[in-house]
N, C-alpha and C. Protein backbone atom coordinates (compact mmCIF):
# COMPACT_ATOMS: atom_id res chain seq x y z
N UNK A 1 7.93 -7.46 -9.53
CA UNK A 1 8.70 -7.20 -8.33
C UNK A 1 8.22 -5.87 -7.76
N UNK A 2 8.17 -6.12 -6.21
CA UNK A 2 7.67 -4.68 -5.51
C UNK A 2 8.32 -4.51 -4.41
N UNK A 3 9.29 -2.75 -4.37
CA UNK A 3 9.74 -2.77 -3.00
C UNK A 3 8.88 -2.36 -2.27
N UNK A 4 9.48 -2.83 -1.13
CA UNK A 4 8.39 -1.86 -0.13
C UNK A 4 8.85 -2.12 1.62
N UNK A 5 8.27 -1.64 2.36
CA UNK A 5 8.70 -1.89 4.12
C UNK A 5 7.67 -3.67 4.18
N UNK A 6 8.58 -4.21 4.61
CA UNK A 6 8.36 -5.28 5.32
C UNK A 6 6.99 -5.50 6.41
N UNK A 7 6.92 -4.17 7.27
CA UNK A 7 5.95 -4.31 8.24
C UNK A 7 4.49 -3.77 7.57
N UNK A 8 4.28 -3.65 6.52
CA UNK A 8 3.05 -3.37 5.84
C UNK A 8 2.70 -3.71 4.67
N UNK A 9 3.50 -3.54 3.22
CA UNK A 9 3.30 -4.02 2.04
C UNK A 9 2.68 -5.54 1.73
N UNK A 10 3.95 -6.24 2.65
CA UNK A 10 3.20 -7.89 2.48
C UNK A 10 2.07 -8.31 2.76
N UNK A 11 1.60 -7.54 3.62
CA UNK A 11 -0.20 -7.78 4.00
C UNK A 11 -0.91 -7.31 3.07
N UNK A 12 -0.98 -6.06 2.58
CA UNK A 12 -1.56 -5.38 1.54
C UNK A 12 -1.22 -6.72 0.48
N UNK A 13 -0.18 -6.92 0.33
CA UNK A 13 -0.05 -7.37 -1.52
C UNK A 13 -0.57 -8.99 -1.25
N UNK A 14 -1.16 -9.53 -0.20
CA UNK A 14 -1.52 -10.93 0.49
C UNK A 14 -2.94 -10.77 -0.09
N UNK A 15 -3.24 -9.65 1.01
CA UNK A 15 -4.49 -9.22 0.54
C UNK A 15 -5.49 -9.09 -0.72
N UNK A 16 -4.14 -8.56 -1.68
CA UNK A 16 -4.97 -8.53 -3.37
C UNK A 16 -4.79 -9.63 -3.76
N UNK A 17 -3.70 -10.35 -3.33
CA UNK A 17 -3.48 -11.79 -4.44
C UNK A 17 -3.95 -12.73 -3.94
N UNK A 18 -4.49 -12.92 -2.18
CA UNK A 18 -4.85 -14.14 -1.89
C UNK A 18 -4.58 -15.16 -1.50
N UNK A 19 -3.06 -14.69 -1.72
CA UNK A 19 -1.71 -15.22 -1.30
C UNK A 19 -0.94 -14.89 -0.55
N UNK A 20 0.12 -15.14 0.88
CA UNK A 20 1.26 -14.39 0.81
C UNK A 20 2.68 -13.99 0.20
N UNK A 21 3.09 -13.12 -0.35
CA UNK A 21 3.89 -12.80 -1.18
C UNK A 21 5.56 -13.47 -1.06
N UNK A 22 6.14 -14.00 -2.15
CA UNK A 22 7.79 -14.21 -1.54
C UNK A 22 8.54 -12.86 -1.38
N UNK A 23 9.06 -12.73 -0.31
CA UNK A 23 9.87 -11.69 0.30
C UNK A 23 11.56 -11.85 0.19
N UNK A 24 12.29 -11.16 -0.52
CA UNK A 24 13.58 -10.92 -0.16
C UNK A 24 13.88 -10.01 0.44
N UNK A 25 15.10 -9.63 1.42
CA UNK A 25 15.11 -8.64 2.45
C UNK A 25 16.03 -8.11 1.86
N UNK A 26 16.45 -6.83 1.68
CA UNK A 26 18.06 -6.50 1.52
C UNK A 26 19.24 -6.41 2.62
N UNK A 27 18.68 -6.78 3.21
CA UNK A 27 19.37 -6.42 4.27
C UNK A 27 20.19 -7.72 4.03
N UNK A 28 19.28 -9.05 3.44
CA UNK A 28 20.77 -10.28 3.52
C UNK A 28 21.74 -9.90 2.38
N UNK A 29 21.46 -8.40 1.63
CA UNK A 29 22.75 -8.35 0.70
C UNK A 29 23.81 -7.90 0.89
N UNK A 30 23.56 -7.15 2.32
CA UNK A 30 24.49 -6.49 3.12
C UNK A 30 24.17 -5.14 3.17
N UNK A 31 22.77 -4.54 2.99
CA UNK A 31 22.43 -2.95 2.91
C UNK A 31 21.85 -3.17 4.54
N UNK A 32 22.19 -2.28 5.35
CA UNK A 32 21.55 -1.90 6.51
C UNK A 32 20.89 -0.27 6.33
N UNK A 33 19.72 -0.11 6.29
CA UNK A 33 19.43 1.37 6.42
C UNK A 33 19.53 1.92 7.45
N UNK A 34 19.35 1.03 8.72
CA UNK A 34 19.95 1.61 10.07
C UNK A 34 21.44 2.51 10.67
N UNK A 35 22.04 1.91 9.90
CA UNK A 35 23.69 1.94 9.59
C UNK A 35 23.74 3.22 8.59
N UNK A 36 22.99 3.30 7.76
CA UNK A 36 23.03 4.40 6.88
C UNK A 36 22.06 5.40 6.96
N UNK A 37 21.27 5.97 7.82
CA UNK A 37 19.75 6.64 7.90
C UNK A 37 20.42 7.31 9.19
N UNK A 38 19.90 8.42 9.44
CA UNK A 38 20.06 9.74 10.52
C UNK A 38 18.73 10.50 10.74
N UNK A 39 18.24 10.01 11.71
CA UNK A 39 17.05 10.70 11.65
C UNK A 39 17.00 11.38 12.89
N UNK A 40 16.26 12.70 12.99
CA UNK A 40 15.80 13.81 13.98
C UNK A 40 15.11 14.18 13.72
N UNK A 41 14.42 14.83 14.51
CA UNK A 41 12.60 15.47 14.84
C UNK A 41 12.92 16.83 13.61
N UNK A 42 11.92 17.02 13.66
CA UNK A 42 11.63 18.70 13.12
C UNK A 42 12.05 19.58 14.01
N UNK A 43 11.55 19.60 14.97
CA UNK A 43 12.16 20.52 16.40
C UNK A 43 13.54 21.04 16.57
N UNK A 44 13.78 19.62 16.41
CA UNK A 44 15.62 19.50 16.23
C UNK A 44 16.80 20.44 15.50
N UNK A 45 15.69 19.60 14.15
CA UNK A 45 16.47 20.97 12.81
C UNK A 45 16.34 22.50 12.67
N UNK A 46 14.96 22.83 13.69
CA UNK A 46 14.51 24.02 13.22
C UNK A 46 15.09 24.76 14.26
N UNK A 47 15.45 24.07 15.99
CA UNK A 47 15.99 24.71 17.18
C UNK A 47 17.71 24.52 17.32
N UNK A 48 17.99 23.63 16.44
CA UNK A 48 19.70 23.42 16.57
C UNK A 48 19.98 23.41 15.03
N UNK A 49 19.92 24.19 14.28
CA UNK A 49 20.27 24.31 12.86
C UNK A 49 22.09 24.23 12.59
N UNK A 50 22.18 24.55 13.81
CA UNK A 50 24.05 25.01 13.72
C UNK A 50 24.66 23.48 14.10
N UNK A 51 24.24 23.12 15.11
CA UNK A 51 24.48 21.64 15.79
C UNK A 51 24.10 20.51 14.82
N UNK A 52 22.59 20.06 13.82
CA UNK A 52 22.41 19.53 13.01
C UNK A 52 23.96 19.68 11.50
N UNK A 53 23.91 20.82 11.19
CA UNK A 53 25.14 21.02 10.53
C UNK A 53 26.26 20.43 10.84
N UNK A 54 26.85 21.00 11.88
CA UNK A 54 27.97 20.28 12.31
C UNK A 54 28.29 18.96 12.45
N UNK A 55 27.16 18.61 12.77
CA UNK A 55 26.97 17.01 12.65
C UNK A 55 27.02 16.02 11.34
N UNK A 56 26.08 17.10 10.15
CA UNK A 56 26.43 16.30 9.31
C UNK A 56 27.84 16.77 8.62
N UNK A 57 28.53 17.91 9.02
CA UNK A 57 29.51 18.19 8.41
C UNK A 57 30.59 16.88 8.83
N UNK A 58 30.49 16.68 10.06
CA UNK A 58 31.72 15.78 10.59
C UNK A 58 30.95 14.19 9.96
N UNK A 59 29.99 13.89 9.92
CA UNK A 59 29.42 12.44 8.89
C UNK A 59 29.86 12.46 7.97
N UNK A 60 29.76 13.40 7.24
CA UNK A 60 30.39 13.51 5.45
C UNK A 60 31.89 13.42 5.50
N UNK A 61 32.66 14.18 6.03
CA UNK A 61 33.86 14.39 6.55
C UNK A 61 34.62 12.25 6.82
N UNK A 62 33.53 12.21 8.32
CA UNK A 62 34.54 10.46 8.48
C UNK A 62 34.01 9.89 7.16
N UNK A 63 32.78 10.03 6.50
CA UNK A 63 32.63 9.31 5.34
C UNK A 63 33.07 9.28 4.63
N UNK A 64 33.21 10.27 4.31
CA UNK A 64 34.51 10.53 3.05
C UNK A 64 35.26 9.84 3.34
N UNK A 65 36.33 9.66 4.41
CA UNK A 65 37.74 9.00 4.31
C UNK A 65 37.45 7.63 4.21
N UNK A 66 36.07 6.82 4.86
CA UNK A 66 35.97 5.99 5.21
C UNK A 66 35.94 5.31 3.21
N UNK A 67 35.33 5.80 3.00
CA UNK A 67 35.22 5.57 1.45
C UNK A 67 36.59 5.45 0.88
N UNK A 68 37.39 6.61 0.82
CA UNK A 68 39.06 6.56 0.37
C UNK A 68 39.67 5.74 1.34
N UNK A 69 39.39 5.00 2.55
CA UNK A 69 40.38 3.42 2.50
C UNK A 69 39.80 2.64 1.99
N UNK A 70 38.82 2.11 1.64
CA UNK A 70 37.81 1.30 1.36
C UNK A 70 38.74 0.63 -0.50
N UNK A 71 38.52 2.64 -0.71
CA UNK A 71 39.24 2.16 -2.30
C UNK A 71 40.62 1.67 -2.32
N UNK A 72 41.28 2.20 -1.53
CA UNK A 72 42.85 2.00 -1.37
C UNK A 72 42.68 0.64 -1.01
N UNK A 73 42.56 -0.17 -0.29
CA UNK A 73 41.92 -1.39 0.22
C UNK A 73 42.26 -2.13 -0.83
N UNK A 74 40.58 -1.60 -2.13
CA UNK A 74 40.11 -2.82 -2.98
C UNK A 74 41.13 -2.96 -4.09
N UNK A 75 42.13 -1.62 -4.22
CA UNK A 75 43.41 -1.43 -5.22
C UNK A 75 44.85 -2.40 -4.60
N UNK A 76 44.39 -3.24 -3.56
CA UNK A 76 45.03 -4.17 -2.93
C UNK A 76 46.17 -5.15 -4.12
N UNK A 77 47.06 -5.51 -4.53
CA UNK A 77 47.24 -7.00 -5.09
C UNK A 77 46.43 -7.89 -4.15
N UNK A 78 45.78 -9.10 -4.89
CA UNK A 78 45.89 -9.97 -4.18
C UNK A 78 47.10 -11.15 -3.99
N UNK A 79 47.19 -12.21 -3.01
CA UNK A 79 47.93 -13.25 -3.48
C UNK A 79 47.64 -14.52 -4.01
């Protein structure tokens, strides 16, 4: 088994084996990295250091709670 990005690995690993490779995505397991990934330039971090902060301060912050209903949630009874 090999992870890897979708838009390059499978050609490469086609390539050595001759074959094309079977692919599972995670994404059908329910992982989105889009949903979870924050990305900004270098520029960004190095010209708004205070603004980058704040930003992730308030991400961590809704995350956090978002996590503590999540648990409260799964501590549900069911019926």
């Amino acid at each position: 088994m090999q992870q890897g990005f979708l838009s390059s690995e499978p050609y490469s690993i086609a390539q050595a084996l001759g074959k094309p490779p079977a692919v599972l995505l995670i994404a059908d397991a329910g992982f989105s990295a889009y949903q979870t990934t924050i990305a900004i330039s270098r520029k960004l971090a190095t010209e708004k250091k205070d603004l980058v902060q704040r930003f992730v301060d308030a991400h961590r912050s809704r995350a956090g709670r978002s996590i503590s209903r999540a648990g409260r949630r799964s501590r549900r009874p069911t019926r």
